[in-house]
PDB file of N, CA and C in Angstrom:
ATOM      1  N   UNK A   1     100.378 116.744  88.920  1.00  0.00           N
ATOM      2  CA  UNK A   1     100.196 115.611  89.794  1.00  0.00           C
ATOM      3  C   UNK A   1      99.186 116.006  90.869  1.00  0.00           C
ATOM      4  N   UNK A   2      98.006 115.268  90.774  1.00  0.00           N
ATOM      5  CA  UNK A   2      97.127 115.579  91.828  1.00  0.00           C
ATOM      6  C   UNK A   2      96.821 114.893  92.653  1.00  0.00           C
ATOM      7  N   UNK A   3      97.376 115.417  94.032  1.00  0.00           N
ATOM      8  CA  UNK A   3      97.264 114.912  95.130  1.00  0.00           C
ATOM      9  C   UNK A   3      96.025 114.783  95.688  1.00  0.00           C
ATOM     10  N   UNK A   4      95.742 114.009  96.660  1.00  0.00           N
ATOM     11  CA  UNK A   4      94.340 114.473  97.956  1.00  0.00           C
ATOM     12  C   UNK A   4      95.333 113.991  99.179  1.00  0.00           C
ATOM     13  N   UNK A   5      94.905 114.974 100.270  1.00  0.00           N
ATOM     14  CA  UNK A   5      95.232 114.328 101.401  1.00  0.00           C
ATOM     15  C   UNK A   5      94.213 113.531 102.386  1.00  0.00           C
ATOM     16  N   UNK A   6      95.089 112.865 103.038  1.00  0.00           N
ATOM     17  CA  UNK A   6      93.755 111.944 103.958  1.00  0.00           C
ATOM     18  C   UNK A   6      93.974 112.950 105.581  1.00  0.00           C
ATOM     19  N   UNK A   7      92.797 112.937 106.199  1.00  0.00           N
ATOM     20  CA  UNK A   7      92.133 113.895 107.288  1.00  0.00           C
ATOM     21  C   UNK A   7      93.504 113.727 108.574  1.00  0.00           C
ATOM     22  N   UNK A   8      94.280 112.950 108.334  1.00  0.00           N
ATOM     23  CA  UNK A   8      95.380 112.423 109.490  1.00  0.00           C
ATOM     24  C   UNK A   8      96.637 113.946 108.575  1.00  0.00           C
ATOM     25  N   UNK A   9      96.343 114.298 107.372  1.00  0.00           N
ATOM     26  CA  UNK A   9      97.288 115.594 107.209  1.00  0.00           C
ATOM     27  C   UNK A   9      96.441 116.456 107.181  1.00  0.00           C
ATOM     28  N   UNK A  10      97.055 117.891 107.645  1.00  0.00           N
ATOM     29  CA  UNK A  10      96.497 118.704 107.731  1.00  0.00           C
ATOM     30  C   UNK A  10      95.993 119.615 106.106  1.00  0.00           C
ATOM     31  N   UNK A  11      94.927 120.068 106.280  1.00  0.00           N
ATOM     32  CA  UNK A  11      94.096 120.830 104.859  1.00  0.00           C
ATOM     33  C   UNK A  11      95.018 122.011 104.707  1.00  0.00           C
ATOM     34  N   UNK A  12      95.836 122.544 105.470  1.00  0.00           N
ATOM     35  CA  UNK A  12      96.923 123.829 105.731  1.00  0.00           C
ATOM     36  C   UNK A  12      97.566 123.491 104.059  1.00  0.00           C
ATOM     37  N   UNK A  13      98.025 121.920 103.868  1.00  0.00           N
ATOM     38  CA  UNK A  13      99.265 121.741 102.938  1.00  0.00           C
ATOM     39  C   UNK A  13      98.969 122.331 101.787  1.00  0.00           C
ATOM     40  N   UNK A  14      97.488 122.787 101.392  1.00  0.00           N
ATOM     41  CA  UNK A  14      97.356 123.245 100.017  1.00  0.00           C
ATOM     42  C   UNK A  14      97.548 124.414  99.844  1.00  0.00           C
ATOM     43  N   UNK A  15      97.875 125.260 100.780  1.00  0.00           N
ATOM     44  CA  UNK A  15      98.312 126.559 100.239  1.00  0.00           C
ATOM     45  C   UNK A  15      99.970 126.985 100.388  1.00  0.00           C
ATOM     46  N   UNK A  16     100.618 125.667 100.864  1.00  0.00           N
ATOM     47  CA  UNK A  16     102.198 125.420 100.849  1.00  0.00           C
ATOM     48  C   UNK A  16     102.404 124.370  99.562  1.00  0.00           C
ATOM     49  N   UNK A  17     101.834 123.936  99.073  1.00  0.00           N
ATOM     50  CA  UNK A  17     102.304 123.046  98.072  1.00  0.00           C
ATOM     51  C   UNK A  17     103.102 123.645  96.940  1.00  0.00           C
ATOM     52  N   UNK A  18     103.858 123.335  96.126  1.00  0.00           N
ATOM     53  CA  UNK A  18     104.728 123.615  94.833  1.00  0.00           C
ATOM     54  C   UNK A  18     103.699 123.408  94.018  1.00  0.00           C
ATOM     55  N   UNK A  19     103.949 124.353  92.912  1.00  0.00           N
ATOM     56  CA  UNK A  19     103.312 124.054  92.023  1.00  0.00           C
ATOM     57  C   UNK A  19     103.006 123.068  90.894  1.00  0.00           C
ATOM     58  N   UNK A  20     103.539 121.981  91.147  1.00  0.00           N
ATOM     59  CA  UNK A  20     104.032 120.775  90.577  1.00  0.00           C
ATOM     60  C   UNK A  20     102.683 119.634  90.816  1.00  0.00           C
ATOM     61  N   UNK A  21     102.218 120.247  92.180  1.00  0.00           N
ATOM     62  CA  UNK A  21     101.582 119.639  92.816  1.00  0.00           C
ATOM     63  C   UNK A  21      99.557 120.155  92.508  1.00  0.00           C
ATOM     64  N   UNK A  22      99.627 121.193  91.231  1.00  0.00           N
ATOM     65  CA  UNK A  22      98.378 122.187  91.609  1.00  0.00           C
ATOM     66  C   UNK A  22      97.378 120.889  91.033  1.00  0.00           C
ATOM     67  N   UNK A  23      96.253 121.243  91.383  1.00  0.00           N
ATOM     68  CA  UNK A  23      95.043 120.488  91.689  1.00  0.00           C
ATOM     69  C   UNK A  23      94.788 119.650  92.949  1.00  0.00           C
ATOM     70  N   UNK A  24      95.542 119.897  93.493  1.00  0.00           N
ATOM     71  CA  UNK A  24      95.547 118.953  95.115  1.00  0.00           C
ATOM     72  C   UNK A  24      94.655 119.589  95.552  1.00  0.00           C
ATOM     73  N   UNK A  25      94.191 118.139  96.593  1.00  0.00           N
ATOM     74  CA  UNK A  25      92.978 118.922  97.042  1.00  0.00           C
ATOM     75  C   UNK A  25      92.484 117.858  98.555  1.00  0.00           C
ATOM     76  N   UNK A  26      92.401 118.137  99.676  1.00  0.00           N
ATOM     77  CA  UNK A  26      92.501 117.120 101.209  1.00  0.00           C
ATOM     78  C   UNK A  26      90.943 117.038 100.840  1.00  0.00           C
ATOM     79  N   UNK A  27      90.334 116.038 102.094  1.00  0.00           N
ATOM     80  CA  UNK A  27      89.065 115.480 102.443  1.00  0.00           C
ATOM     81  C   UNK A  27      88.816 116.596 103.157  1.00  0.00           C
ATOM     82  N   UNK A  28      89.323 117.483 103.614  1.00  0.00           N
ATOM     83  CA  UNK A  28      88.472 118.829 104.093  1.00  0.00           C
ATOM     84  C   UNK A  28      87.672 119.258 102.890  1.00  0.00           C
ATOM     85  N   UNK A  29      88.665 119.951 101.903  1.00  0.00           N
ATOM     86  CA  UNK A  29      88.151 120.997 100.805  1.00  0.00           C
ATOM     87  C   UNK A  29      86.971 120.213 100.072  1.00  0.00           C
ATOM     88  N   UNK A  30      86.914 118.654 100.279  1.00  0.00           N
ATOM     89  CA  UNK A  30      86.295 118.211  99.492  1.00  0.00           C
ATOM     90  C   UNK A  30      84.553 118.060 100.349  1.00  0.00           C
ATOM     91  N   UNK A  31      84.755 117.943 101.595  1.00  0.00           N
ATOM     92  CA  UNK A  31      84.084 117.705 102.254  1.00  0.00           C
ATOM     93  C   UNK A  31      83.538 116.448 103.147  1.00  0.00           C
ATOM     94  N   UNK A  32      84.894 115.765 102.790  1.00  0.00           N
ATOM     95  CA  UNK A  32      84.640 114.121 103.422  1.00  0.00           C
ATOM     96  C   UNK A  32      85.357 113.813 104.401  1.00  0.00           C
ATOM     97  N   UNK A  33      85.972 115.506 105.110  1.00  0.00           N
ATOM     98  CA  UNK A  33      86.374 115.199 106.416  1.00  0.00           C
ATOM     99  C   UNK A  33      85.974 113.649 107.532  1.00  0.00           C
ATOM    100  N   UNK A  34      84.898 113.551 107.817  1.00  0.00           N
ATOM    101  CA  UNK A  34      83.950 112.363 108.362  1.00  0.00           C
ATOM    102  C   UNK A  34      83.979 111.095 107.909  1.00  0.00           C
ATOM    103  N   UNK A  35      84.241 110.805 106.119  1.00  0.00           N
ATOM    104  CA  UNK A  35      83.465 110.138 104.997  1.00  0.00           C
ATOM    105  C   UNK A  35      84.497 108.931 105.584  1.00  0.00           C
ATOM    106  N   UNK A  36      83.550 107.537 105.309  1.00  0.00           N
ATOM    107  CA  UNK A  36      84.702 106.185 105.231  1.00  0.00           C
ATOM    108  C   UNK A  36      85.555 106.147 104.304  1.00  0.00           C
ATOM    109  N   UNK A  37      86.678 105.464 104.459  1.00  0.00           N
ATOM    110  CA  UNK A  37      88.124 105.251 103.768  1.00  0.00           C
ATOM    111  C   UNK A  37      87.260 104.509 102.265  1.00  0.00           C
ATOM    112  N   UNK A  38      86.263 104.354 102.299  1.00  0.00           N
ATOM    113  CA  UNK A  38      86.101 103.650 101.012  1.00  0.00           C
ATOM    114  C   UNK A  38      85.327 104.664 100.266  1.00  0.00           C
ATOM    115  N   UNK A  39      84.679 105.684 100.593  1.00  0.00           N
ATOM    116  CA  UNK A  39      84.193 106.845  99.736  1.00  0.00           C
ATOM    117  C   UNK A  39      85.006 107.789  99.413  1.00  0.00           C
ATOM    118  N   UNK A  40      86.329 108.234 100.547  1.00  0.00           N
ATOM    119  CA  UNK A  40      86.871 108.846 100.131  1.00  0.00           C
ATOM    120  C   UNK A  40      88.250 107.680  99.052  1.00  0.00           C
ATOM    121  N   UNK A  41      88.275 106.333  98.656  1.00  0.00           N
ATOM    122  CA  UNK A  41      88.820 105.990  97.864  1.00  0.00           C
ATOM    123  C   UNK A  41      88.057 106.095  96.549  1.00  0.00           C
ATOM    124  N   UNK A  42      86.588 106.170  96.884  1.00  0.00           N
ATOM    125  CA  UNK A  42      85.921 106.157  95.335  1.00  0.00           C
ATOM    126  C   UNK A  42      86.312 107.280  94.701  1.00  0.00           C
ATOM    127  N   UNK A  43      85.866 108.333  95.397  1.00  0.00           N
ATOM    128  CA  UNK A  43      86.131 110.235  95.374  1.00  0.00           C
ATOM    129  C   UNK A  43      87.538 110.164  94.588  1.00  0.00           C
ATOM    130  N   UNK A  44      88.966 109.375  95.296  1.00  0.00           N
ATOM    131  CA  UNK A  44      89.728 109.841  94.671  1.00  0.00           C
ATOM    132  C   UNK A  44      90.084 108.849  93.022  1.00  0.00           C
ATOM    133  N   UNK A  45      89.599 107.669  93.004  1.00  0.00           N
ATOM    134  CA  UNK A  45      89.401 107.056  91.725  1.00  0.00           C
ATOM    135  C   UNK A  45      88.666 107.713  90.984  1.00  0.00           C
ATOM    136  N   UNK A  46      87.266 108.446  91.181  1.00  0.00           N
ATOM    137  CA  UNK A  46      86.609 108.905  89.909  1.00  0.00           C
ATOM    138  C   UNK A  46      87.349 110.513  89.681  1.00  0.00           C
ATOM    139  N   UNK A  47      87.882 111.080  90.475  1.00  0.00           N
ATOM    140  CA  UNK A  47      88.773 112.512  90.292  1.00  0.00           C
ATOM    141  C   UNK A  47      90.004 112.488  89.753  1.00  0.00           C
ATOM    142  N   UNK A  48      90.857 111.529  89.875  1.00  0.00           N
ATOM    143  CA  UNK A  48      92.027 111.008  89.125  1.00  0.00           C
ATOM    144  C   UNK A  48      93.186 111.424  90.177  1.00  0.00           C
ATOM    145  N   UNK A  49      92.767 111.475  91.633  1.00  0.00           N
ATOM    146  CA  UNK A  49      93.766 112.046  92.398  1.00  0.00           C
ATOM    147  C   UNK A  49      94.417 110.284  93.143  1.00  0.00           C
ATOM    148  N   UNK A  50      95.680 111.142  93.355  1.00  0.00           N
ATOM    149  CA  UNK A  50      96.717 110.119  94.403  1.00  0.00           C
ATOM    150  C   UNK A  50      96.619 110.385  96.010  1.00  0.00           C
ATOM    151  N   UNK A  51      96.042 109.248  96.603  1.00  0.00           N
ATOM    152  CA  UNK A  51      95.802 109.817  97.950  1.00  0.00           C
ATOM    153  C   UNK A  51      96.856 109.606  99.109  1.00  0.00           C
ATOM    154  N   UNK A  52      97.120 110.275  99.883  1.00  0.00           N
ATOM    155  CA  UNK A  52      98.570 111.124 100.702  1.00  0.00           C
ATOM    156  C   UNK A  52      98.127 110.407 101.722  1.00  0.00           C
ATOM    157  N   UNK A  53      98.662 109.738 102.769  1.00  0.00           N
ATOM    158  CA  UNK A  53      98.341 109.454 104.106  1.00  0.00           C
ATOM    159  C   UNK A  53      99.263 109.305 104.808  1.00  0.00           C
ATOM    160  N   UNK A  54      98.942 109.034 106.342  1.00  0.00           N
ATOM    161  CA  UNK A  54     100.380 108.606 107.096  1.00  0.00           C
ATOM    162  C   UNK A  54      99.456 107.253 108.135  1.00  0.00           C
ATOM    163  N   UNK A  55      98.736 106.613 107.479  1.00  0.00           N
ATOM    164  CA  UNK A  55      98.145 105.830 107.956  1.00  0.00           C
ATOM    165  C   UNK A  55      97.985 104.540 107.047  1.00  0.00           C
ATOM    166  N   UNK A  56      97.759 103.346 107.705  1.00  0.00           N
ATOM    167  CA  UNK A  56      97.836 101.935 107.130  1.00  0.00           C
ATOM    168  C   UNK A  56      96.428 101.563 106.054  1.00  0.00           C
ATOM    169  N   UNK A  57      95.158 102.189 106.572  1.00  0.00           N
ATOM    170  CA  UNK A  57      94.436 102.057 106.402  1.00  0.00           C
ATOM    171  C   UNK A  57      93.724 101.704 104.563  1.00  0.00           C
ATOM    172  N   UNK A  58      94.336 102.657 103.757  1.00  0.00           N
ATOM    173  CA  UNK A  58      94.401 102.867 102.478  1.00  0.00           C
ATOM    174  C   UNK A  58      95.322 102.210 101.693  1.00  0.00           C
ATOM    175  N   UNK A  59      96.381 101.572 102.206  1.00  0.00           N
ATOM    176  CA  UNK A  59      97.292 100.435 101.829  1.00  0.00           C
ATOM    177  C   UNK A  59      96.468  98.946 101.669  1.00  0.00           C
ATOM    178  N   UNK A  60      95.581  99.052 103.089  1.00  0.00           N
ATOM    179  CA  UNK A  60      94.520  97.530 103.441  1.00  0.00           C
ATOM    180  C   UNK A  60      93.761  97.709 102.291  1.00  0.00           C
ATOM    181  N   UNK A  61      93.226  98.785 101.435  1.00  0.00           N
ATOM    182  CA  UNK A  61      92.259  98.830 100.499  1.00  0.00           C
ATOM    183  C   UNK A  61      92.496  98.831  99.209  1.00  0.00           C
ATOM    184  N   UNK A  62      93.865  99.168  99.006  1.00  0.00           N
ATOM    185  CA  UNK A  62      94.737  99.064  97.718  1.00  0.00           C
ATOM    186  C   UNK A  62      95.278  97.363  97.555  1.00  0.00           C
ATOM    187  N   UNK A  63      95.060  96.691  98.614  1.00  0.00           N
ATOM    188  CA  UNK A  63      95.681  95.201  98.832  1.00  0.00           C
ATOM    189  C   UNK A  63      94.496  94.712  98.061  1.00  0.00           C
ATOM    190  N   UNK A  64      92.907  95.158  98.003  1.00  0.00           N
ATOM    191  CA  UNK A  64      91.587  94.468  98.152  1.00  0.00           C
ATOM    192  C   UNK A  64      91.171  94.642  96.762  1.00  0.00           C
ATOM    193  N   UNK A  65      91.108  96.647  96.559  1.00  0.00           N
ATOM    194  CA  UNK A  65      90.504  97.168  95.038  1.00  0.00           C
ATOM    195  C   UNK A  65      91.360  96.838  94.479  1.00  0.00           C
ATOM    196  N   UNK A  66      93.010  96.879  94.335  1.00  0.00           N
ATOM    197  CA  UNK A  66      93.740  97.503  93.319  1.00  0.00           C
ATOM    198  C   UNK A  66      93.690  98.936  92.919  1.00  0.00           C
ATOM    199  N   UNK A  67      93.992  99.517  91.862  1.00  0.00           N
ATOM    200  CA  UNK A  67      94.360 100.490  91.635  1.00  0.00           C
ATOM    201  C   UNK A  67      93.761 101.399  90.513  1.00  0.00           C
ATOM    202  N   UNK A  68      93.552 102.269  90.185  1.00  0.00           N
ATOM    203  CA  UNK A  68      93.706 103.304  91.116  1.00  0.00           C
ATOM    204  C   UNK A  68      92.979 103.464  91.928  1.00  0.00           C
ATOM    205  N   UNK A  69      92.560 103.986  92.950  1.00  0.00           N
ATOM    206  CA  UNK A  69      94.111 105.247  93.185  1.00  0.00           C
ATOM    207  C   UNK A  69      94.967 104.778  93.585  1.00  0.00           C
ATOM    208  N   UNK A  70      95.716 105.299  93.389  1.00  0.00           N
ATOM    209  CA  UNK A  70      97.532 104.927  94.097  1.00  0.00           C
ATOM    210  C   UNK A  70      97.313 105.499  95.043  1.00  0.00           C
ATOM    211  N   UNK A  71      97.925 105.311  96.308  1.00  0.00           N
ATOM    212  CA  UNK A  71      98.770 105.469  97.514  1.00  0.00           C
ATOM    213  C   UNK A  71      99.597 105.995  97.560  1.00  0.00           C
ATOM    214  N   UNK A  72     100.273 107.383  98.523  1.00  0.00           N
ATOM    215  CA  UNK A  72     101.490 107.569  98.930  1.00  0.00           C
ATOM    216  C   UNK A  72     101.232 107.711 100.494  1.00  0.00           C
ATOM    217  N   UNK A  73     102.100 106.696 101.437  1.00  0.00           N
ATOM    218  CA  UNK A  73     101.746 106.487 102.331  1.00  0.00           C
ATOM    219  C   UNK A  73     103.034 106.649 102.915  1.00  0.00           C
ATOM    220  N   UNK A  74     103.028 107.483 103.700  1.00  0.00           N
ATOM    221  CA  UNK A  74     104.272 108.547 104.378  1.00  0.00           C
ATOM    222  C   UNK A  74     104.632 107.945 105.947  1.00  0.00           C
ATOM    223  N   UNK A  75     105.248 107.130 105.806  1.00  0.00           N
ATOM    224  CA  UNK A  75     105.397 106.118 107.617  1.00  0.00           C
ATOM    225  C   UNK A  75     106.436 107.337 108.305  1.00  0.00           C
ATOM    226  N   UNK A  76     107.109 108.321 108.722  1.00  0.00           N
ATOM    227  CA  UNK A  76     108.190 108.766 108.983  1.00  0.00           C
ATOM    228  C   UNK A  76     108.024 109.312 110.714  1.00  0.00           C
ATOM    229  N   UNK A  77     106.838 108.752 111.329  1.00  0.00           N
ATOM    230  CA  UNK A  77     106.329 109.387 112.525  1.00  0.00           C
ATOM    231  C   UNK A  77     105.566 110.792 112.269  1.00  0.00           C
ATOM    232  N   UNK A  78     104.995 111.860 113.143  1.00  0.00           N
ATOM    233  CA  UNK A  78     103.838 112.375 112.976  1.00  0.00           C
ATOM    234  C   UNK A  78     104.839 113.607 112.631  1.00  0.00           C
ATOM    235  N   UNK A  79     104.897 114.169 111.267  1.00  0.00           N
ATOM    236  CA  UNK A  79     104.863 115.262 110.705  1.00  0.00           C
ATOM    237  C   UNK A  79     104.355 116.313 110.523  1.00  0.00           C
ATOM    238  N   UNK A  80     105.104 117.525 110.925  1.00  0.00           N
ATOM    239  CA  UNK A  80     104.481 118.807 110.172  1.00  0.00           C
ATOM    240  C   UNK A  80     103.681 119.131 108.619  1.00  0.00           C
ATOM    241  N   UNK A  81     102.909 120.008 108.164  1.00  0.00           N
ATOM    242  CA  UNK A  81     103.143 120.193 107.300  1.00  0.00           C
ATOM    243  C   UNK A  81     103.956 120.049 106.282  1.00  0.00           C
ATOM    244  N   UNK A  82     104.817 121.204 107.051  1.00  0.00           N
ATOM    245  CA  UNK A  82     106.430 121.777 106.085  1.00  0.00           C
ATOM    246  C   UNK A  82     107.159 120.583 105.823  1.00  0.00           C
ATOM    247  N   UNK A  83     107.100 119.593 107.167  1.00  0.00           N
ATOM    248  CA  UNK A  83     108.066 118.677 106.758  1.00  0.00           C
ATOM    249  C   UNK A  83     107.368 117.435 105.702  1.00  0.00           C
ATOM    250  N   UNK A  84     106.455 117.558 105.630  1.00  0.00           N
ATOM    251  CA  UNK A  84     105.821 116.741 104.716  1.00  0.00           C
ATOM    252  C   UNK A  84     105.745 117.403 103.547  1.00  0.00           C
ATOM    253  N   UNK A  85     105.915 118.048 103.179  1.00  0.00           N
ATOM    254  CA  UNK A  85     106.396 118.879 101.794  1.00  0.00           C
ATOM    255  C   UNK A  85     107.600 118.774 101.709  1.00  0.00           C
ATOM    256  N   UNK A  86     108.571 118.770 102.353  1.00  0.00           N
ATOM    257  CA  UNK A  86     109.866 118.567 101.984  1.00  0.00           C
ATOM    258  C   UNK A  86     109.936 116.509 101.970  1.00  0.00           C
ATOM    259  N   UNK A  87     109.424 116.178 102.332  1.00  0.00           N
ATOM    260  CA  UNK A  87     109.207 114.571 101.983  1.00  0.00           C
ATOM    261  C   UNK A  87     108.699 114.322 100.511  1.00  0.00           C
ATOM    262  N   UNK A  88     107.676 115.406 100.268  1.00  0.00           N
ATOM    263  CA  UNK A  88     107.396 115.381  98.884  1.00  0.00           C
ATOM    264  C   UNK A  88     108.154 115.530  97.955  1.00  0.00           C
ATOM    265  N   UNK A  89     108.708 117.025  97.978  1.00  0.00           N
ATOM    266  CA  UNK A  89     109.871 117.079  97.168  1.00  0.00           C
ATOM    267  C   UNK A  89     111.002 116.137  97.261  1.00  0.00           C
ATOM    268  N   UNK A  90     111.715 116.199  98.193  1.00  0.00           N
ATOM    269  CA  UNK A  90     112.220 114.817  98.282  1.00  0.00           C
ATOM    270  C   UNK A  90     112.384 113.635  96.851  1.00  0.00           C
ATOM    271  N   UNK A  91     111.432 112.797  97.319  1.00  0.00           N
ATOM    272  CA  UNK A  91     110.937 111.871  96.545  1.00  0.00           C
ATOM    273  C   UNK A  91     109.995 112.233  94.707  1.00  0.00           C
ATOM    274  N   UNK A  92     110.124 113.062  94.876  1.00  0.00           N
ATOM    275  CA  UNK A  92     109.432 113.898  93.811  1.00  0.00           C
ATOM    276  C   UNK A  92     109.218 112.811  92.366  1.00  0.00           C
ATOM    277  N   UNK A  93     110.975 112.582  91.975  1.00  0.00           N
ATOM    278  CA  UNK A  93     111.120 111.912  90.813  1.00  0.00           C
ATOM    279  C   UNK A  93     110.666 110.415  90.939  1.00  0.00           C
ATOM    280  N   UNK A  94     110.837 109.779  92.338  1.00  0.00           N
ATOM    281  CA  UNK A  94     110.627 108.560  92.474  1.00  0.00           C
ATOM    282  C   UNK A  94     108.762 108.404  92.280  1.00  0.00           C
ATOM    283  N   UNK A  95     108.185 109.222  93.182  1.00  0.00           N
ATOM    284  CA  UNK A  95     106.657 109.673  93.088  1.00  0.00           C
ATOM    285  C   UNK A  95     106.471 109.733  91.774  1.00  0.00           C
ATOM    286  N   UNK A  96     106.315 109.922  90.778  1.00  0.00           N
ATOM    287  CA  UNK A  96     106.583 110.386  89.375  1.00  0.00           C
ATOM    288  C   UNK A  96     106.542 109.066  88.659  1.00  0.00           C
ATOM    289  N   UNK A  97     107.859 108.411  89.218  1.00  0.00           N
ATOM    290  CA  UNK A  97     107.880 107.060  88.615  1.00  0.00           C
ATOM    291  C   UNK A  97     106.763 105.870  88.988  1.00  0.00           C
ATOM    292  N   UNK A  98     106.424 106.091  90.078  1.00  0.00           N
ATOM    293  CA  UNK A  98     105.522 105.658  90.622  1.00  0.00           C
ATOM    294  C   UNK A  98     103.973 105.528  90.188  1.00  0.00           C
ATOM    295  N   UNK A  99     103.544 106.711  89.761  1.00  0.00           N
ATOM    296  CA  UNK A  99     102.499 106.702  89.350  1.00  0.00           C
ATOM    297  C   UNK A  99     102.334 106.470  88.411  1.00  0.00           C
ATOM    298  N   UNK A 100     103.339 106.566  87.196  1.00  0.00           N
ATOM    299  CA  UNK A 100     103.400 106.090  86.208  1.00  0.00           C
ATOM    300  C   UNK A 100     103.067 104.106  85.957  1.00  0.00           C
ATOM    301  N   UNK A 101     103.874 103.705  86.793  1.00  0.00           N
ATOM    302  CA  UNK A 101     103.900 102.387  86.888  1.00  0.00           C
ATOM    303  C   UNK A 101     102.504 101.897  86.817  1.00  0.00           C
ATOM    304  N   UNK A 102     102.252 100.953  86.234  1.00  0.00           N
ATOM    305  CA  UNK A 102     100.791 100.126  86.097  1.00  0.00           C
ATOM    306  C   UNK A 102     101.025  99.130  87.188  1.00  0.00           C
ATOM    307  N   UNK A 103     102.500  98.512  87.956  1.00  0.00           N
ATOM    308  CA  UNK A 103     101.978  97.524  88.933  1.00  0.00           C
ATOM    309  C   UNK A 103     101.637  97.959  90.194  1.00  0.00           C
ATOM    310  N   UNK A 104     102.259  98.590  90.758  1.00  0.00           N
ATOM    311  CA  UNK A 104     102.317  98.941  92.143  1.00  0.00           C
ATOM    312  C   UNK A 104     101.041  99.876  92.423  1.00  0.00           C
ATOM    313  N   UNK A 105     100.586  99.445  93.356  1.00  0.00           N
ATOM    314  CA  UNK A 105      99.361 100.076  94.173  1.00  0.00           C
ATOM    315  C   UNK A 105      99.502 101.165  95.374  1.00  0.00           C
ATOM    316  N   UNK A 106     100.801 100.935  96.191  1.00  0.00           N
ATOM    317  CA  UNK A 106     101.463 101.848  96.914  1.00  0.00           C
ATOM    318  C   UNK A 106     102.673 102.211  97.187  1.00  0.00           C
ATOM    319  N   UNK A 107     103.045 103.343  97.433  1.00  0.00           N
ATOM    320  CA  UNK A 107     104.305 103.926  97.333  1.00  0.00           C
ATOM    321  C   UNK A 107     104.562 104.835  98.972  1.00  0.00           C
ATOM    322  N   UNK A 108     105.347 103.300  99.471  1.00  0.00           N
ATOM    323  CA  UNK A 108     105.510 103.538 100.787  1.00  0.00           C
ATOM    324  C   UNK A 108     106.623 104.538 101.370  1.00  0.00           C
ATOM    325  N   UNK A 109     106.919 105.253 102.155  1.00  0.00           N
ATOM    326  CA  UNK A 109     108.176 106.061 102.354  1.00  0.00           C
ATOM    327  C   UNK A 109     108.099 106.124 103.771  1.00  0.00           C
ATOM    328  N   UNK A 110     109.165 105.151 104.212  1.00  0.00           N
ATOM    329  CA  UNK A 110     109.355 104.948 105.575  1.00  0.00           C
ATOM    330  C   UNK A 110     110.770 104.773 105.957  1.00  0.00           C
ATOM    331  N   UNK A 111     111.412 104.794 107.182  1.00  0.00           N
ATOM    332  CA  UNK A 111     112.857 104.776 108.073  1.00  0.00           C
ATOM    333  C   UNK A 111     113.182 103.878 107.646  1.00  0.00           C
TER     334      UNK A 111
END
């Protein structure tokens, strides 16, 4: 399952991730730290990655393109790392099901 993260998580998470998770890869490593929400949505449609956020922003664009990429959009207030890996795991199987699904565009996880 290959993740990207968006620049609101930290680039730290890829060397804490499970291995469940290998090919992940943030808008740091990629280099689009800076890049608009719509290049880094192209980036992650033509790479085949699911993009990680804790922001609204990529939900507004999944409402517009459709899909892919999918969304996992993490509402839980401003998280650590660690604790955003344990949100991952967490949800792991549901994430899973998720991406699988052909309807849904985002996969919200909030209070």
């Amino acid at each position: 399952m290959k993740l990207f993260f968006d620049q609101n998580i930290s680039f730290r998470i890829l060397k804490y991730l499970p291995e469940k998770y290998s090919g992940s890869a943030s808008v740091k490593s990629e280099g689009l730290i800076d890049a608009p929400d719509l290049e880094i949505w192209k980036f992650a449609r033509q790479h085949g990655f699911v993009i990680v956020t804790q922001d609204s922003d990529f939900n507004d664009l999944a409402l517009i393109e459709g899909h892919p990429p999918k969304i996992i959009w993490i509402r839980l207030g401003n998280l650590g790392t660690h604790e955003i890996i344990e949100v991952l795991e967490k949800f792991h199987k549901e994430i899973q099901y998720f991406i699988q699904d052909s309807e849904h565009s985002c996969f919200e996880i909030a209070d």
